[in-house]
N, C-alpha and C. Protein backbone atom coordinates (compact mmCIF):
# COMPACT_ATOMS: atom_id res chain seq x y z
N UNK A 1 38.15 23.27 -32.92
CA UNK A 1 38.27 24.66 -33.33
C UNK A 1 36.91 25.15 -33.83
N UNK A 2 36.52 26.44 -33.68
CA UNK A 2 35.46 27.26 -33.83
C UNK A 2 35.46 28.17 -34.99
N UNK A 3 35.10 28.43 -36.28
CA UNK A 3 34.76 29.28 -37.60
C UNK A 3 33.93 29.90 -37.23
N UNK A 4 34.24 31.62 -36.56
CA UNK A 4 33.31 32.41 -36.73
C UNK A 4 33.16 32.96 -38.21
N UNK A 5 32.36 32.82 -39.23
CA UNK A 5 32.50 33.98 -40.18
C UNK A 5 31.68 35.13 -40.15
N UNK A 6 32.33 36.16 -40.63
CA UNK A 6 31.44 38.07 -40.79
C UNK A 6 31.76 37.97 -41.81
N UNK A 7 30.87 39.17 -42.51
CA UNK A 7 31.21 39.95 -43.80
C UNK A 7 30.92 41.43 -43.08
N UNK A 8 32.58 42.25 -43.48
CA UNK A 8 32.69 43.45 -43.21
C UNK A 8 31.73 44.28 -44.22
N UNK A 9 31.22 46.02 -43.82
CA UNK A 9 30.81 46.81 -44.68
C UNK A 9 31.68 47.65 -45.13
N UNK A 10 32.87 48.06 -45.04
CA UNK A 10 33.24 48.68 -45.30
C UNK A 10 35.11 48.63 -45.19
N UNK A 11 35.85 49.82 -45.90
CA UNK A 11 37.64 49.24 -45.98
C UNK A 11 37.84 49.11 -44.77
N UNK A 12 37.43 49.96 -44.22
CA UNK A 12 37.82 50.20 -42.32
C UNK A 12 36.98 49.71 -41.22
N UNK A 13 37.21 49.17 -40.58
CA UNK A 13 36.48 48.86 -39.51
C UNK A 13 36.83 48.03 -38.30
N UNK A 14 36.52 47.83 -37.55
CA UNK A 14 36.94 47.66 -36.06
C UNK A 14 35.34 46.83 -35.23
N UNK A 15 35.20 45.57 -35.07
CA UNK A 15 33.80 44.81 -35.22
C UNK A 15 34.18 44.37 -33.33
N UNK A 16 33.25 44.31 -32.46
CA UNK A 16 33.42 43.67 -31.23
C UNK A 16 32.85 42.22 -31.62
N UNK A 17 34.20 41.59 -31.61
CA UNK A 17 33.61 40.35 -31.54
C UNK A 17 33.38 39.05 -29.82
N UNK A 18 33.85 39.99 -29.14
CA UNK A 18 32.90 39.24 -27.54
C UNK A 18 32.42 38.11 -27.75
N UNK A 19 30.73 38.53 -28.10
CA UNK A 19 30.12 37.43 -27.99
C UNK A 19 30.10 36.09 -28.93
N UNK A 20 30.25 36.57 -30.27
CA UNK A 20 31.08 35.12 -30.81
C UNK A 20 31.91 34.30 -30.17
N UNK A 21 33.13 35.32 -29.55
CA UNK A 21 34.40 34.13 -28.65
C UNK A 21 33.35 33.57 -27.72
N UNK A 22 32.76 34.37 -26.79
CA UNK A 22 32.31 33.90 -25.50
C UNK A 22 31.39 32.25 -25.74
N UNK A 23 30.14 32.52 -27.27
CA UNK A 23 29.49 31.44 -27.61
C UNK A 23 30.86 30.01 -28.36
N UNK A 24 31.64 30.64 -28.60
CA UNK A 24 32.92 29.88 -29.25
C UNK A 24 33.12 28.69 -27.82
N UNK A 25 33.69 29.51 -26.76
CA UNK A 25 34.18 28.71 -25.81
C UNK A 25 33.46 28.51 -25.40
N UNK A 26 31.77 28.21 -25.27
CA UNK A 26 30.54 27.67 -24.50
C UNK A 26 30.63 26.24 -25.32
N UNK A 27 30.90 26.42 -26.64
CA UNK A 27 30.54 25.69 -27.79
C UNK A 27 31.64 24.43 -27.60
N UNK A 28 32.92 24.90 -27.55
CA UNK A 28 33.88 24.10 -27.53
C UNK A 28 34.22 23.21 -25.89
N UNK A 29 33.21 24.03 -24.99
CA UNK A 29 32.92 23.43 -23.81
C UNK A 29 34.60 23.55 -23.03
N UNK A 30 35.23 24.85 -22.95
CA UNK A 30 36.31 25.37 -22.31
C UNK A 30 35.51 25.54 -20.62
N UNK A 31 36.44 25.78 -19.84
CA UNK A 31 35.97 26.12 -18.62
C UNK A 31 37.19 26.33 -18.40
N UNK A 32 38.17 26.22 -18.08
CA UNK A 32 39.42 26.93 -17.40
C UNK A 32 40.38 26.88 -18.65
N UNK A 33 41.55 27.99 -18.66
CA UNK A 33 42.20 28.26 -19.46
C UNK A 33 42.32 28.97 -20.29
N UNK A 34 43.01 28.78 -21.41
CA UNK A 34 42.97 30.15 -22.57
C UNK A 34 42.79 29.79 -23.82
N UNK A 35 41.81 30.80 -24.12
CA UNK A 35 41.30 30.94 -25.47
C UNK A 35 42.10 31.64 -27.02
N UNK A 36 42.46 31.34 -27.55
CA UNK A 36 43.34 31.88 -28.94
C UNK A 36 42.09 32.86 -30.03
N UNK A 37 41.96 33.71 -30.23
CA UNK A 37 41.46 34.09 -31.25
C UNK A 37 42.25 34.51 -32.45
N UNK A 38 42.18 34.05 -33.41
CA UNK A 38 43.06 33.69 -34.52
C UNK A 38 42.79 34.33 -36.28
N UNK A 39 43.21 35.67 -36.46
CA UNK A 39 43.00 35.85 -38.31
C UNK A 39 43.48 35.16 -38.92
N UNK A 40 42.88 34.39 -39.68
CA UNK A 40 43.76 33.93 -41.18
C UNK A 40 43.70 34.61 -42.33
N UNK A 41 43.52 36.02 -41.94
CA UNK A 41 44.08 36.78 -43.19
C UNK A 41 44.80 38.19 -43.35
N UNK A 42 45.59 38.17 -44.12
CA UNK A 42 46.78 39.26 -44.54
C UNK A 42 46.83 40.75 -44.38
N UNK A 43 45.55 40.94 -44.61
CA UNK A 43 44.67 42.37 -44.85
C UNK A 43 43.80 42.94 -43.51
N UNK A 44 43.35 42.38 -42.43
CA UNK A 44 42.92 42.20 -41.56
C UNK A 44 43.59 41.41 -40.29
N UNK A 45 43.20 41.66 -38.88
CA UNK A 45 44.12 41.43 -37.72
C UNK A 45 42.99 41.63 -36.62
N UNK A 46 43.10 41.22 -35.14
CA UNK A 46 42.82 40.83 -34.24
C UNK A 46 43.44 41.89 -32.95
N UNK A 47 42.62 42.47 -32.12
CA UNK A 47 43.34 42.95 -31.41
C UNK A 47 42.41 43.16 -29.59
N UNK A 48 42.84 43.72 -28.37
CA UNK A 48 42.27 44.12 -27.51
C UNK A 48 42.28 45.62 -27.38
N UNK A 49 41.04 46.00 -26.97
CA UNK A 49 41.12 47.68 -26.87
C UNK A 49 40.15 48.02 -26.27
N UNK A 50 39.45 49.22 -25.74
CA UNK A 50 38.90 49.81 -24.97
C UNK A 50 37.52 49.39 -25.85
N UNK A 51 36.19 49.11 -25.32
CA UNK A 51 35.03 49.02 -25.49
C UNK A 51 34.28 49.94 -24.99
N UNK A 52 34.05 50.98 -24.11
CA UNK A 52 33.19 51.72 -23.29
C UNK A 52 32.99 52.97 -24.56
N UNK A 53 33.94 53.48 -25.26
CA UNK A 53 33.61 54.66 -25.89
C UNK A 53 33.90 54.02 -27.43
N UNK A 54 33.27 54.36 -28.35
CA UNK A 54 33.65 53.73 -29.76
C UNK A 54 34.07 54.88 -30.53
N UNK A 55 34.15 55.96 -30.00
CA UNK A 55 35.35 57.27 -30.54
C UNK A 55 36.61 56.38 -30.43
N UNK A 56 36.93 55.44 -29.47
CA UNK A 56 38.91 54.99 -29.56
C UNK A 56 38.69 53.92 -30.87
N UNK A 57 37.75 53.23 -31.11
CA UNK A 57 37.93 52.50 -32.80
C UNK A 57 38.29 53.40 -33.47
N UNK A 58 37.15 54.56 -33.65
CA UNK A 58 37.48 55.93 -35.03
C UNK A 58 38.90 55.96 -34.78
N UNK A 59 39.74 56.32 -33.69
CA UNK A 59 40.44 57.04 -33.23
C UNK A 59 41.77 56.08 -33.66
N UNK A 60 41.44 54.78 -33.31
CA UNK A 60 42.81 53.98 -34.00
C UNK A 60 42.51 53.93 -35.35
N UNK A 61 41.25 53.80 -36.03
CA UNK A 61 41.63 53.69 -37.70
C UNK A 61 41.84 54.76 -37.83
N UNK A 62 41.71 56.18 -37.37
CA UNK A 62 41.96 57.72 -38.08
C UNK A 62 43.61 57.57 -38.22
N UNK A 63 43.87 57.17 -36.94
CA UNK A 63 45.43 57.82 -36.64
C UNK A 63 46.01 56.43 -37.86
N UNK A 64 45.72 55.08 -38.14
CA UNK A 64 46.48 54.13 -38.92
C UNK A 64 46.66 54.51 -39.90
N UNK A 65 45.34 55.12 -40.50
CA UNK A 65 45.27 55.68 -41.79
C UNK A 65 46.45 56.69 -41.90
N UNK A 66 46.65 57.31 -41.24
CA UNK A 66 47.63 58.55 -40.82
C UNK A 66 48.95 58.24 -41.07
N UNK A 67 49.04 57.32 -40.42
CA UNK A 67 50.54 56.69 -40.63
C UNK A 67 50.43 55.78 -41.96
N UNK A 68 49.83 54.86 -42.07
CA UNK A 68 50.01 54.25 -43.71
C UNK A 68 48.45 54.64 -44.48
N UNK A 69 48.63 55.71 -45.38
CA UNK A 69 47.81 55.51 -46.14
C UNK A 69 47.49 55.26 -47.26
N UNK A 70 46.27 54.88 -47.28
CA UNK A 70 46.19 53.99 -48.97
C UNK A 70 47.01 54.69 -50.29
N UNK A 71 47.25 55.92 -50.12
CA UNK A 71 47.76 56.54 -51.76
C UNK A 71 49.07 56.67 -51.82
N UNK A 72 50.06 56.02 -51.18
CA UNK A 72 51.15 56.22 -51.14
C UNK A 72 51.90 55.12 -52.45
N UNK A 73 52.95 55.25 -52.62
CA UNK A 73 53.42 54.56 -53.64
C UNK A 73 54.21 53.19 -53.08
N UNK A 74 53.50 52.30 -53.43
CA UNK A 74 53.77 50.99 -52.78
C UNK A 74 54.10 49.80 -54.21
N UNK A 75 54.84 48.89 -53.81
CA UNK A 75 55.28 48.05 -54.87
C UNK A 75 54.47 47.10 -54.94
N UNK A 76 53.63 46.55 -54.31
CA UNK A 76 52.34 45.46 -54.29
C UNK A 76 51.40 45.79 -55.38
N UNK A 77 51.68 45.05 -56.05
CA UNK A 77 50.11 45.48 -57.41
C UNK A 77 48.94 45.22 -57.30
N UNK A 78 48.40 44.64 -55.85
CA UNK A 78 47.21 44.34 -55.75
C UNK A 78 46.40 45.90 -55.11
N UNK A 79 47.25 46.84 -55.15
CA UNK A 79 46.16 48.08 -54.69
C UNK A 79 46.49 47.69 -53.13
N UNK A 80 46.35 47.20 -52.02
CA UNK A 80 46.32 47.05 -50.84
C UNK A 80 47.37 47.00 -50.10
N UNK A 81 48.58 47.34 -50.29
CA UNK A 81 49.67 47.65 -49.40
C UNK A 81 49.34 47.91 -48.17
N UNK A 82 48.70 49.04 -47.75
CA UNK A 82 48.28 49.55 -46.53
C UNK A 82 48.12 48.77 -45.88
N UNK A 83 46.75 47.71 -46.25
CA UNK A 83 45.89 46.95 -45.28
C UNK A 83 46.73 45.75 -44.79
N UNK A 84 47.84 45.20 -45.45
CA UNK A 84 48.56 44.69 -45.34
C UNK A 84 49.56 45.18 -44.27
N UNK A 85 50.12 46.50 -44.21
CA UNK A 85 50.92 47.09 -43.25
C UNK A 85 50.27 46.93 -42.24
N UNK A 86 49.01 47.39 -41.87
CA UNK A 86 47.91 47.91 -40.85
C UNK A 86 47.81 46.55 -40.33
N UNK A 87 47.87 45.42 -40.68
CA UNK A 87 47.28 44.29 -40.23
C UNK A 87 48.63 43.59 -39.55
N UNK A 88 49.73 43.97 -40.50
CA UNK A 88 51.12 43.85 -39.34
C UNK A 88 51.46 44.53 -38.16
N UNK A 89 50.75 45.59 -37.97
CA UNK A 89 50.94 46.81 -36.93
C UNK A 89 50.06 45.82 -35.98
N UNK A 90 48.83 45.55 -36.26
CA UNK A 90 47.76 45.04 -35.24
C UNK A 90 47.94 44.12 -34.92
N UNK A 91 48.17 42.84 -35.61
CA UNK A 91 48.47 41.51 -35.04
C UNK A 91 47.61 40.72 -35.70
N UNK A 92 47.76 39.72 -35.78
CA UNK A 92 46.64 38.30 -36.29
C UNK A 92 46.01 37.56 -35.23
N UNK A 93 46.58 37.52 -33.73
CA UNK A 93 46.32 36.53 -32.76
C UNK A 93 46.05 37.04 -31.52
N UNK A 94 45.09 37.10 -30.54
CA UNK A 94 45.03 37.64 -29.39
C UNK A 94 45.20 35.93 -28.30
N UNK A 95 45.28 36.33 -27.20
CA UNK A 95 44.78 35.31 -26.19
C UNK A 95 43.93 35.49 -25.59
N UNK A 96 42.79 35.00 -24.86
CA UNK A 96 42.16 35.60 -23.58
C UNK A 96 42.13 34.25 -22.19
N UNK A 97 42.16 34.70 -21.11
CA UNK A 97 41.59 33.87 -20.00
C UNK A 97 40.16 32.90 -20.02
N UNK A 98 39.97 31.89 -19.65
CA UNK A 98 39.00 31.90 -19.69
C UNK A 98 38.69 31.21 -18.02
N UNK A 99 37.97 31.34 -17.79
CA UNK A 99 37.77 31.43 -15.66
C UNK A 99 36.10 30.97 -15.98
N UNK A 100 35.95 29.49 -15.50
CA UNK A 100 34.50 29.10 -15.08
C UNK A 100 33.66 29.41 -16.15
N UNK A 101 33.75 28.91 -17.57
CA UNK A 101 33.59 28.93 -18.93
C UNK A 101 33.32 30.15 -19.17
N UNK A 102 34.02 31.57 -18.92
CA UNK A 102 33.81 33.11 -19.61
C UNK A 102 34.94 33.79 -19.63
N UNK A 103 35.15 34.21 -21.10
CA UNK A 103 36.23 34.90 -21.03
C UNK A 103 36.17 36.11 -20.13
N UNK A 104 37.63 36.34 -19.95
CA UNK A 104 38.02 37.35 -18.82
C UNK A 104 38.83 38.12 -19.25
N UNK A 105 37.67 39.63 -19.60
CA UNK A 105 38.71 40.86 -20.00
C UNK A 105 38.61 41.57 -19.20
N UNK A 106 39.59 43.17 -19.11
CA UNK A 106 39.37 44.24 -18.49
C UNK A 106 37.90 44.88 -18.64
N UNK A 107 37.76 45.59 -17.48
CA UNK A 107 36.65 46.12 -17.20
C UNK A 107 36.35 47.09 -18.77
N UNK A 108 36.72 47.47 -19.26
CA UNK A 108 36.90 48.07 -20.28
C UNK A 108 36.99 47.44 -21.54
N UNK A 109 37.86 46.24 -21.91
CA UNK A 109 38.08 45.69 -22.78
C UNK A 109 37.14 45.01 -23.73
N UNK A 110 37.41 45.07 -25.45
CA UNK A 110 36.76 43.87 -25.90
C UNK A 110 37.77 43.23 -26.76
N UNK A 111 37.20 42.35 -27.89
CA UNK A 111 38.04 41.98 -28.27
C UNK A 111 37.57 42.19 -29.72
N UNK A 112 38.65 42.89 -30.73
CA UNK A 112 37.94 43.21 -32.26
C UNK A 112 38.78 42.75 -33.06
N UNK A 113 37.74 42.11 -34.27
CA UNK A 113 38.41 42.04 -35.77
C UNK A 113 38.47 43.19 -36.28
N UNK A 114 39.77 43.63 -36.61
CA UNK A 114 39.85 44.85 -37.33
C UNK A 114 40.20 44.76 -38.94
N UNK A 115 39.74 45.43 -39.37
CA UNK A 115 39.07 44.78 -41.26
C UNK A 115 40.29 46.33 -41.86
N UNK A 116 40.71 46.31 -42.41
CA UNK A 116 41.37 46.94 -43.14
C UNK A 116 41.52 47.17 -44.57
N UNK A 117 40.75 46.46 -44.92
CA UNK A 117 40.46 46.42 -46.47
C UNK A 117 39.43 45.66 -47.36
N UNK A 118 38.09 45.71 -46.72
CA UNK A 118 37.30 45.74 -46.82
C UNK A 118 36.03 46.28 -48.08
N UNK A 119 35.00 46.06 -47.88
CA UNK A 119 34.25 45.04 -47.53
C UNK A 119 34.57 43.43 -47.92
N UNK A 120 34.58 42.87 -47.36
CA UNK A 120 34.92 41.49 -47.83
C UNK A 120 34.63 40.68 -46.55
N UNK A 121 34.05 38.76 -46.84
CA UNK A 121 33.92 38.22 -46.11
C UNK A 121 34.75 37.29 -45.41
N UNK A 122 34.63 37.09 -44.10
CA UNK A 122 36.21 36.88 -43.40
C UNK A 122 35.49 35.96 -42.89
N UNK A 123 37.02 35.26 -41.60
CA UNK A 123 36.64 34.16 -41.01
C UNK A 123 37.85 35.00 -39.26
N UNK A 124 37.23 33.86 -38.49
CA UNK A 124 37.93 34.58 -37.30
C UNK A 124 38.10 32.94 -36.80
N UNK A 125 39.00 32.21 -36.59
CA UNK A 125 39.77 31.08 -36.04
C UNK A 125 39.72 30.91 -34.30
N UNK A 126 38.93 30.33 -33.58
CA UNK A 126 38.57 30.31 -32.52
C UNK A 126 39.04 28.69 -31.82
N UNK A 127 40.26 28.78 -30.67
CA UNK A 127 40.48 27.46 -30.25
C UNK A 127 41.01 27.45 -28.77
């Protein structure tokens, strides 16, 4: 298994992490099969989405925020309800292909840690 760690800048954010996986599965010496990219944490999640325009990141944290936002009255005393919701909406785990040691996304696709409650330093689970 592969420990990418980041430290996010900010509550929100949406990071392409590509080339980490791609050096992940060079590293772990994959060549056919599938790759797991993996959050281990509560507040933050893993997902696939369009890469060509980075208005659709703004565009999914605008609209999340929209639907759960931070000031609502939540029973969690740690302040972070939201990021917690947001990170159930998104997921913790993606898969990808991997074909002749490179992952294989849509022409479009990448693959992002999405940080939800932030800044804070994370880890991304690669196997």
């Amino acid at each position: 298994m592969h420990i990418y760690q980041l430290e996010t800048k900010g509550r929100d954010a949406m990071i392409n992490i590509d080339h980490p996986v791609q050096k992940a599965v060079e590293d772990l010496g994959i060549k056919d099969g599938i790759v797991t990219v993996y959050c281990p944490h509560s507040t933050a999640g893993v997902t696939i989405n369009e890469s060509d325009d980075p208005a659709v990141q703004k565009d999914i944290i605008r609209r999340l925020n929209d639907l759960v936002p931070l000031n609502l009255e939540y029973g969690h005393a740690e302040g972070n309800s939201d990021a917690h919701i947001k990170a159930a909406l998104i997921g913790s785990s993606v898969q990808v292909p991997v074909v002749k040691g490179q992952i294989r996304l849509g022409r479009w696709q990448a693959i992002y840690f999405c940080e939800f409650d932030g800044p804070r330093k994370r880890e991304i689970w690669i196997k």
